[in-house]
N, C-alpha and C. Protein backbone atom coordinates (compact mmCIF):
# COMPACT_ATOMS: atom_id res chain seq x y z
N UNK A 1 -20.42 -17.08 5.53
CA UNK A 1 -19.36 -16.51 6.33
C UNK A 1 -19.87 -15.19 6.90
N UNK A 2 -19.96 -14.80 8.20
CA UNK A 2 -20.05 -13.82 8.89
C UNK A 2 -18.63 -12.71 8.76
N UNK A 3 -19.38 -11.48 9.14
CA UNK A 3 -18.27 -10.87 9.03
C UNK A 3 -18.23 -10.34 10.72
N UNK A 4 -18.88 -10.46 11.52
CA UNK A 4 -18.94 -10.01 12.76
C UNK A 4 -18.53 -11.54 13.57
N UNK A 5 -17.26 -11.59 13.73
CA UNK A 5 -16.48 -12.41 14.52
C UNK A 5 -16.05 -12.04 15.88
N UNK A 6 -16.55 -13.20 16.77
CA UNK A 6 -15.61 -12.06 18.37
C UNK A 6 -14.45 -12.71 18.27
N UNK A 7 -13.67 -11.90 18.67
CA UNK A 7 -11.90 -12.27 18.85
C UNK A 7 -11.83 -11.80 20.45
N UNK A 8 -11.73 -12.64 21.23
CA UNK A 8 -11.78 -12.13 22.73
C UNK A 8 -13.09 -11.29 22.82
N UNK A 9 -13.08 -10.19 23.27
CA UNK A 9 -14.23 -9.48 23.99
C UNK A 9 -14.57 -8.22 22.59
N UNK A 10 -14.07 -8.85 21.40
CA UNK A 10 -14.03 -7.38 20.18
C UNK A 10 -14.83 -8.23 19.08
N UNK A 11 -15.75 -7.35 18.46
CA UNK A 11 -16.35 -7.94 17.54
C UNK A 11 -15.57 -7.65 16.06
N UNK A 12 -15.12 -8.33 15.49
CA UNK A 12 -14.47 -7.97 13.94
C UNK A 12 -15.49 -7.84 13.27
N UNK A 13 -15.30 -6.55 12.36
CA UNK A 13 -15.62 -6.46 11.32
C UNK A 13 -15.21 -6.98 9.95
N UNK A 14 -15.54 -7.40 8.89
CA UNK A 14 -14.74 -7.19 7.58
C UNK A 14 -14.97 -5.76 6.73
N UNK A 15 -13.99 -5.48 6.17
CA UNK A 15 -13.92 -3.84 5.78
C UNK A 15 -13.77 -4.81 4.01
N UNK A 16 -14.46 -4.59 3.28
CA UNK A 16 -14.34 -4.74 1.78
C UNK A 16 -13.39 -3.35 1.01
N UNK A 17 -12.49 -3.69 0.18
CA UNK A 17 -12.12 -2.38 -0.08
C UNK A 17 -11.88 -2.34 -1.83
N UNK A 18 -12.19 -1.40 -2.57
CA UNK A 18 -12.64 -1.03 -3.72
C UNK A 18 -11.60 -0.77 -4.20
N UNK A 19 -11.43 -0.51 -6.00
CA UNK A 19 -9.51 0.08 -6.45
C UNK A 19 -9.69 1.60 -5.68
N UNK A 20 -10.63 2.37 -5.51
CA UNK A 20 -10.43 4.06 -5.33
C UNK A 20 -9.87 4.09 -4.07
N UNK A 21 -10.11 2.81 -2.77
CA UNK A 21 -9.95 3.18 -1.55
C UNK A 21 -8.25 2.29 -1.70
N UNK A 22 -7.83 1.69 -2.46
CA UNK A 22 -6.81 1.00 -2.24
C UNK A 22 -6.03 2.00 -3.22
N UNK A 23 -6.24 2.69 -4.36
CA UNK A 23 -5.34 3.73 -4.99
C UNK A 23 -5.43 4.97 -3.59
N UNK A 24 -6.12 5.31 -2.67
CA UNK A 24 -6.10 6.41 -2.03
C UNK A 24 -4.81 6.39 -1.07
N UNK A 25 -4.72 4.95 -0.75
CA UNK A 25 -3.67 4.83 0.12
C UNK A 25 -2.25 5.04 -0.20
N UNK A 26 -2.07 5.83 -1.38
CA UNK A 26 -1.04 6.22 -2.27
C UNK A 26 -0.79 7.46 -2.75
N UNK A 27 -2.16 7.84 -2.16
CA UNK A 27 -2.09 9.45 -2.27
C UNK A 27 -2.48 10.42 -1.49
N UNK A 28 -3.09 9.97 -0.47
CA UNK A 28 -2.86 10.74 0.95
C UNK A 28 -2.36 9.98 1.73
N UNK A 29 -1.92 11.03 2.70
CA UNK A 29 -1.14 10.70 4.16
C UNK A 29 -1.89 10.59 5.37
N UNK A 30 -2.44 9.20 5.16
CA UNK A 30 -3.37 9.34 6.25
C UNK A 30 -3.23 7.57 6.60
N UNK A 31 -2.89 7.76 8.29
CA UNK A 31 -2.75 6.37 8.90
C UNK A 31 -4.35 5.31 8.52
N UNK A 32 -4.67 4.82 7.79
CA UNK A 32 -5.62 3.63 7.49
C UNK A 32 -5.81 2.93 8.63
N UNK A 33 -4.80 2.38 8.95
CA UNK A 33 -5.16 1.24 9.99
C UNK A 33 -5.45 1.97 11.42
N UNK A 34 -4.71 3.19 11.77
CA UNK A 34 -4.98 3.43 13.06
C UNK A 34 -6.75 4.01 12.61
N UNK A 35 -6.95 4.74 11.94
CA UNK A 35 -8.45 5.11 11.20
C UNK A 35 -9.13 4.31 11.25
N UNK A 36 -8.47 2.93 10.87
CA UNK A 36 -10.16 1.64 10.91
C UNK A 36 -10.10 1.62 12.34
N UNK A 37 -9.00 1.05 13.15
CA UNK A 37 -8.86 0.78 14.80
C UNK A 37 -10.12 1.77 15.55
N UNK A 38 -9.89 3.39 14.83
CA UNK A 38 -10.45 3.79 15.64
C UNK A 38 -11.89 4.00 15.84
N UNK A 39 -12.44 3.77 14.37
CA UNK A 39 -14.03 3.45 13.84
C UNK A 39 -14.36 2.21 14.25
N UNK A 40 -13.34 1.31 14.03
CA UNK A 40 -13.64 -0.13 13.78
C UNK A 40 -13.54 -1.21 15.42
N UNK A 41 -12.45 -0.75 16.23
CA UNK A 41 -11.92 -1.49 17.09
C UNK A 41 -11.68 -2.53 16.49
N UNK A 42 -12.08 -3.55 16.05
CA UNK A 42 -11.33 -4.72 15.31
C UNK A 42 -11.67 -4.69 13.93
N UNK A 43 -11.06 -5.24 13.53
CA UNK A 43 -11.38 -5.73 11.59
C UNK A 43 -10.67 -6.73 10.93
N UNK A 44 -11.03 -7.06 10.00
CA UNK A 44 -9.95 -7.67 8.96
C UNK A 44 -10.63 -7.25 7.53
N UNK A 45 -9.74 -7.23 6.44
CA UNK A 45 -9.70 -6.49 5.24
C UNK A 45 -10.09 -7.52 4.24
N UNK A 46 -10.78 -7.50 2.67
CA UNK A 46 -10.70 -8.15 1.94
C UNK A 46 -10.91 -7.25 0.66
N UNK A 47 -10.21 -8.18 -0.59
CA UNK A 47 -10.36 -7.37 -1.82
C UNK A 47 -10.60 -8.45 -2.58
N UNK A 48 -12.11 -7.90 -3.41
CA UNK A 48 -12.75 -8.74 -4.34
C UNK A 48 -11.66 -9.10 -5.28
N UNK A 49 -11.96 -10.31 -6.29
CA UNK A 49 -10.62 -10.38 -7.17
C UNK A 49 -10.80 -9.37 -8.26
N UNK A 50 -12.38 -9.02 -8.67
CA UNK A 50 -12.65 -8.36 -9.83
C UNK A 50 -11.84 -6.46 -9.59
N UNK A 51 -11.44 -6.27 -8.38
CA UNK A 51 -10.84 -5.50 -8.06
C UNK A 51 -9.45 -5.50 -8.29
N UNK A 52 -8.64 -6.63 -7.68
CA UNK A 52 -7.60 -6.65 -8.32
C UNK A 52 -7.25 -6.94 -9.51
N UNK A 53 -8.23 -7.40 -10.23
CA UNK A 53 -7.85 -7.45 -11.82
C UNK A 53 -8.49 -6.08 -12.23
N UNK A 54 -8.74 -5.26 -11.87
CA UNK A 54 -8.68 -3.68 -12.16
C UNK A 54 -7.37 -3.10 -12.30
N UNK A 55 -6.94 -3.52 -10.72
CA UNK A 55 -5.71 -2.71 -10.52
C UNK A 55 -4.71 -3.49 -11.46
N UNK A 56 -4.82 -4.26 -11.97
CA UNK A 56 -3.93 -5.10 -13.23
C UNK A 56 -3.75 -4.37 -14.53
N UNK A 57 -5.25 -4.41 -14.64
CA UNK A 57 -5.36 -3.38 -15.74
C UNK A 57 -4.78 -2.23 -16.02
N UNK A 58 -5.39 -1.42 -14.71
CA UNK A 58 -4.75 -0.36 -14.25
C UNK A 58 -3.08 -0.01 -14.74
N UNK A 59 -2.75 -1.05 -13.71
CA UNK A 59 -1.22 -0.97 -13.99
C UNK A 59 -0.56 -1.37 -15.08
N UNK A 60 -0.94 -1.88 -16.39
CA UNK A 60 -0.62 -2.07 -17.12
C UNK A 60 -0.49 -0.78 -18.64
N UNK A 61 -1.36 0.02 -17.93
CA UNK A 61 -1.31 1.44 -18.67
C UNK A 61 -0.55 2.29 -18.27
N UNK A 62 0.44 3.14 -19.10
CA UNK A 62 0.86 4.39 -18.44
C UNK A 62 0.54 4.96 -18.01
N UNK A 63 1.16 6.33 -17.93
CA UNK A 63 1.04 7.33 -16.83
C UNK A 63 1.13 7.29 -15.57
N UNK A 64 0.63 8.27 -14.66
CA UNK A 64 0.84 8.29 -13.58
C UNK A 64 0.12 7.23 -12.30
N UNK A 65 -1.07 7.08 -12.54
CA UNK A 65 -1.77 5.96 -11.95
C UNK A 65 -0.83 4.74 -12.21
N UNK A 66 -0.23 4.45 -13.61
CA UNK A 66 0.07 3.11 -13.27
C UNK A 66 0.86 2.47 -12.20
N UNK A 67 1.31 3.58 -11.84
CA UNK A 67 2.76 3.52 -10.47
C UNK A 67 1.47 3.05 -8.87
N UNK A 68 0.59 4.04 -9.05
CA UNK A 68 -0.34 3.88 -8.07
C UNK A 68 -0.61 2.44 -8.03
N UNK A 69 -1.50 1.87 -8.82
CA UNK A 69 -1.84 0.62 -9.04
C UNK A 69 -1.30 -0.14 -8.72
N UNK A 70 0.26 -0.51 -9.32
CA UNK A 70 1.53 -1.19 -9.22
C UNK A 70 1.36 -1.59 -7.57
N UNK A 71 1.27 0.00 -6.75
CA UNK A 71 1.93 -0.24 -5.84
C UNK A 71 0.30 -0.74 -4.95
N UNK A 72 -0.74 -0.30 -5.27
CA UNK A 72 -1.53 -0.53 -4.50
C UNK A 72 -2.24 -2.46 -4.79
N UNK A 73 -1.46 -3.12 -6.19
CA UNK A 73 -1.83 -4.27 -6.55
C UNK A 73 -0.79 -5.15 -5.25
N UNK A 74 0.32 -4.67 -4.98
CA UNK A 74 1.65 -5.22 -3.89
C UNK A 74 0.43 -5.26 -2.82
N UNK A 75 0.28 -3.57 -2.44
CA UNK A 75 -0.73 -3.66 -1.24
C UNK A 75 -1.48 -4.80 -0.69
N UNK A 76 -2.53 -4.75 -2.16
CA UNK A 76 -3.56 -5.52 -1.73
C UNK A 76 -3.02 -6.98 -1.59
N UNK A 77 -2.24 -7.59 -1.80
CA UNK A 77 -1.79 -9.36 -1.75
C UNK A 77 -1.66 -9.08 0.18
N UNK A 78 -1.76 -8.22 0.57
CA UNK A 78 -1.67 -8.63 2.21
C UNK A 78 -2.93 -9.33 2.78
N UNK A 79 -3.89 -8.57 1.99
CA UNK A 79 -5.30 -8.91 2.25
C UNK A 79 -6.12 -10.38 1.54
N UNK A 80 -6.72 -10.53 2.54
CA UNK A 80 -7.64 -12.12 1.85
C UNK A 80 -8.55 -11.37 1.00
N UNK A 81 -8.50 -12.68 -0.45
CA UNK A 81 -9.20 -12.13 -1.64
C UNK A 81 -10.47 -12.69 -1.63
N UNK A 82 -11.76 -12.05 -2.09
CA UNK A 82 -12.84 -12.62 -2.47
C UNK A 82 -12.83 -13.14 -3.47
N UNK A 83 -13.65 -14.53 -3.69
CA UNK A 83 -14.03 -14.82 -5.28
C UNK A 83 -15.71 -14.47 -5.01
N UNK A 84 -16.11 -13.87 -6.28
CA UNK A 84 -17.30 -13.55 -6.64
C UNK A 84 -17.70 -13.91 -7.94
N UNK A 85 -18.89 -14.29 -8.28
CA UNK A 85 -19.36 -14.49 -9.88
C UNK A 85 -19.33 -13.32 -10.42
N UNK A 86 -19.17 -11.84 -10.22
CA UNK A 86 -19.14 -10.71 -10.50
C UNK A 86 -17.76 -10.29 -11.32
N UNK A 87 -17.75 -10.07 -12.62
CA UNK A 87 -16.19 -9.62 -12.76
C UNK A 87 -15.90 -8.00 -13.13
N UNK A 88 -17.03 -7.37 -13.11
CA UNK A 88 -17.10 -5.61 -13.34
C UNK A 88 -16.66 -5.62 -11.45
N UNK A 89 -15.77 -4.29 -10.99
CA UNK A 89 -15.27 -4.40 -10.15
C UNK A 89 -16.09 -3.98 -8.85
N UNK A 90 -17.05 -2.78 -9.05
CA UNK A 90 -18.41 -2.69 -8.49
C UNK A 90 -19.26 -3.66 -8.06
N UNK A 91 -19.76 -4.36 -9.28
CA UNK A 91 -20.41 -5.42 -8.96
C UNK A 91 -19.82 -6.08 -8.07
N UNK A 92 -18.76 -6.24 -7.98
CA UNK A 92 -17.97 -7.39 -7.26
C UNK A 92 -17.91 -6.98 -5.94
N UNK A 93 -17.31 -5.63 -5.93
CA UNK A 93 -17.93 -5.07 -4.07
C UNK A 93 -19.17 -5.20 -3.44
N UNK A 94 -20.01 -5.10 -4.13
CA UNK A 94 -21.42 -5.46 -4.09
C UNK A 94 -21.83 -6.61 -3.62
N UNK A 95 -21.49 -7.76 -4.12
CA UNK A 95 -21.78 -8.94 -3.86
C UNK A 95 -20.74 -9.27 -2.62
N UNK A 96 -19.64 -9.03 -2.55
CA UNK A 96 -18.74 -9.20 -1.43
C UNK A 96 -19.44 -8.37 0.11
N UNK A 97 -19.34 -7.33 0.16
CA UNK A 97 -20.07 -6.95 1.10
C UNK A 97 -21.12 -7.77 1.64
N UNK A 98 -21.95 -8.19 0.32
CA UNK A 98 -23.46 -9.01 0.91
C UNK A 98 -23.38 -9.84 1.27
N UNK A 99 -21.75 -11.05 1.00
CA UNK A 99 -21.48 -12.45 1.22
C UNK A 99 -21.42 -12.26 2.83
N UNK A 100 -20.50 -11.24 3.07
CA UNK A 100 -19.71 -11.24 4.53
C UNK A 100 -20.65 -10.28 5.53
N UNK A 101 -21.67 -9.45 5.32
CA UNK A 101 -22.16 -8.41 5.98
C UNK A 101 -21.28 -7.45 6.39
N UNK A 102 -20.31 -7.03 5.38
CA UNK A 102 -19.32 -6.21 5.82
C UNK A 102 -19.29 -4.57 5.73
N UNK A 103 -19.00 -3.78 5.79
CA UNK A 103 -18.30 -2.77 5.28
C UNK A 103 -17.75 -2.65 3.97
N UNK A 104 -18.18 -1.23 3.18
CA UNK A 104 -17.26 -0.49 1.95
C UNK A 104 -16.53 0.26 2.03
N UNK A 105 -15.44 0.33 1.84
CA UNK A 105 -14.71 1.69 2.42
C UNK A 105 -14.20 1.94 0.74
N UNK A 106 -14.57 2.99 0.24
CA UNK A 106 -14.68 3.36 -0.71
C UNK A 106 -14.56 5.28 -1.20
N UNK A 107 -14.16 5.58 -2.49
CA UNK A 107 -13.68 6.33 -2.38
C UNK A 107 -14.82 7.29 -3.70
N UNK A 108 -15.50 6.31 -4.61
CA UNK A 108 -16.41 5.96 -5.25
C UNK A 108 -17.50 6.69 -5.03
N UNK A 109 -17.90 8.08 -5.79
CA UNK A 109 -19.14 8.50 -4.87
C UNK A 109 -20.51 7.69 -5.86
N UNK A 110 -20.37 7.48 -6.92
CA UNK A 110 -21.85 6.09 -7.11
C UNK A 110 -21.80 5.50 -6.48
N UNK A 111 -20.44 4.20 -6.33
CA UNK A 111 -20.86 3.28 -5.54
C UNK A 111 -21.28 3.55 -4.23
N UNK A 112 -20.64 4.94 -3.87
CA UNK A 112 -21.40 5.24 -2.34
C UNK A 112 -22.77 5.20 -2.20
N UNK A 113 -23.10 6.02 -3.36
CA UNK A 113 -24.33 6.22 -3.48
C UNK A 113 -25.50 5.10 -3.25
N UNK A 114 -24.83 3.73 -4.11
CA UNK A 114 -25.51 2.37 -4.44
C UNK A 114 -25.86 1.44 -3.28
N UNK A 115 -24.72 1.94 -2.45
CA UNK A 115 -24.31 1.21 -1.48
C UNK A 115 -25.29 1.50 0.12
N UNK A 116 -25.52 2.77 -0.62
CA UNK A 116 -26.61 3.54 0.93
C UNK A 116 -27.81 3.22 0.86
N UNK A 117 -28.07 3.19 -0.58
CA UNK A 117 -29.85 2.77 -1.10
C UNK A 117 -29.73 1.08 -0.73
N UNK A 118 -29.06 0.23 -0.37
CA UNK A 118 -29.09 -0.84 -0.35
C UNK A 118 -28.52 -0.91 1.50
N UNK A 119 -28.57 0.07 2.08
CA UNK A 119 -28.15 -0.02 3.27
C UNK A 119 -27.22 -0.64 4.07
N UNK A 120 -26.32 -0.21 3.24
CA UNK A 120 -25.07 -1.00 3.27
C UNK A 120 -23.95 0.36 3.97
N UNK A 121 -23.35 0.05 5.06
CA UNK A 121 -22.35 1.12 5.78
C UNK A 121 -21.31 0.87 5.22
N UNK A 122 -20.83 2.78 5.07
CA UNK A 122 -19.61 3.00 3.89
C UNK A 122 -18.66 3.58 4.51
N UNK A 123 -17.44 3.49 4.51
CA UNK A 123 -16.40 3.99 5.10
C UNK A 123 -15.48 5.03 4.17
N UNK A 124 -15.57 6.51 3.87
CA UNK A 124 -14.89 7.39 2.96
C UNK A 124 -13.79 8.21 3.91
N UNK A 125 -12.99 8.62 3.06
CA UNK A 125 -12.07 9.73 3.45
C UNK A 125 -13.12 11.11 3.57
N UNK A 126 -12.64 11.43 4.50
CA UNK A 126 -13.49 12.87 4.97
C UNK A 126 -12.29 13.90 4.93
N UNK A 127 -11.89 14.45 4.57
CA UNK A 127 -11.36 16.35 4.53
C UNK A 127 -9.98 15.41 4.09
N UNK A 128 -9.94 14.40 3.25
CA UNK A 128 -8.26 13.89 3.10
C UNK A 128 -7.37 13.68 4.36
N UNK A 129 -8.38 13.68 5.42
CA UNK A 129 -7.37 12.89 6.55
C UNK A 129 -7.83 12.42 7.62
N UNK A 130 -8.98 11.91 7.54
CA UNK A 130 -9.89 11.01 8.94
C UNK A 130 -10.93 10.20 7.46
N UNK A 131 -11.21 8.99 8.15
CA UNK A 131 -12.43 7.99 7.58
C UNK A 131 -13.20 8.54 8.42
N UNK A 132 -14.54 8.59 7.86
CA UNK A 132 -15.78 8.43 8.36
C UNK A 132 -16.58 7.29 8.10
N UNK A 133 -17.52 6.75 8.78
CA UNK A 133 -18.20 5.60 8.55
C UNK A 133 -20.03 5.76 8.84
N UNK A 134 -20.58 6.01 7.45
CA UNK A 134 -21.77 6.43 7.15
C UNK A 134 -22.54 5.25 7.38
N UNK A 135 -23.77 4.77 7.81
CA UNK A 135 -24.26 3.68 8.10
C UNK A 135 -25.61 4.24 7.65
């Protein structure tokens, strides 16, 4: 499966997204989608499953995250899920990215890190209110 699809005259991307970038969307105020539109011009989203069985986890613990999780586990059911042989949630971005040639948008500074040595383009929050997209 490609992740560079033309839809009319726009090439889609797939944007892979990690628990840090799907808990972020819960804690800053910052438009996502107009942010990918404007890096991205087209996209579509996916979340490994080993990710959402994070945010399971996640949410199954108190405190304050668990509300995050909760709400960012709702989130993510909008998005098409990956299956991967990977069930650590990293790993699983890892291998997802490589299936689709996609994008990380991640919040994760290892996995950023992992992700650059393997030349893989990362999409982070910059100053808590614009994405940037490091390639």
């Amino acid at each position: 499966m490609a992740s560079d699809r033309i839809r009319g005259d726009k090439i889609r991307k797939t944007v892979i997204l990690d628990t840090s970038a799907l808990l972020s969307f819960f804690e800053f105020s910052v438009d996502w989608e107009k942010e990918l539109a404007r890096l991205l011009d087209a996209y579509e989203i996916a979340v490994p499953e080993a990710v959402l069985q994070e945010l399971a986890l996640l949410s199954s613990k108190g405190g304050e995250k668990r509300q995050k999780a909760n709400a960012a586990l709702t989130y993510a059911s909008r998005y098409k899920t990956v299956e991967t042989k990977a069930t650590h949630a990293d790993e699983a971005v890892v291998e997802s990215v490589k299936k689709v040639q996609g994008i990380v948008f991640t919040n994760d500074t290892a996995l950023r890190h992992r992700l650059q040595k393997e030349h893989i383009p990362v999409l982070l929050l910059r100053g808590r209110k614009k994405l940037a997209l490091e390639e």
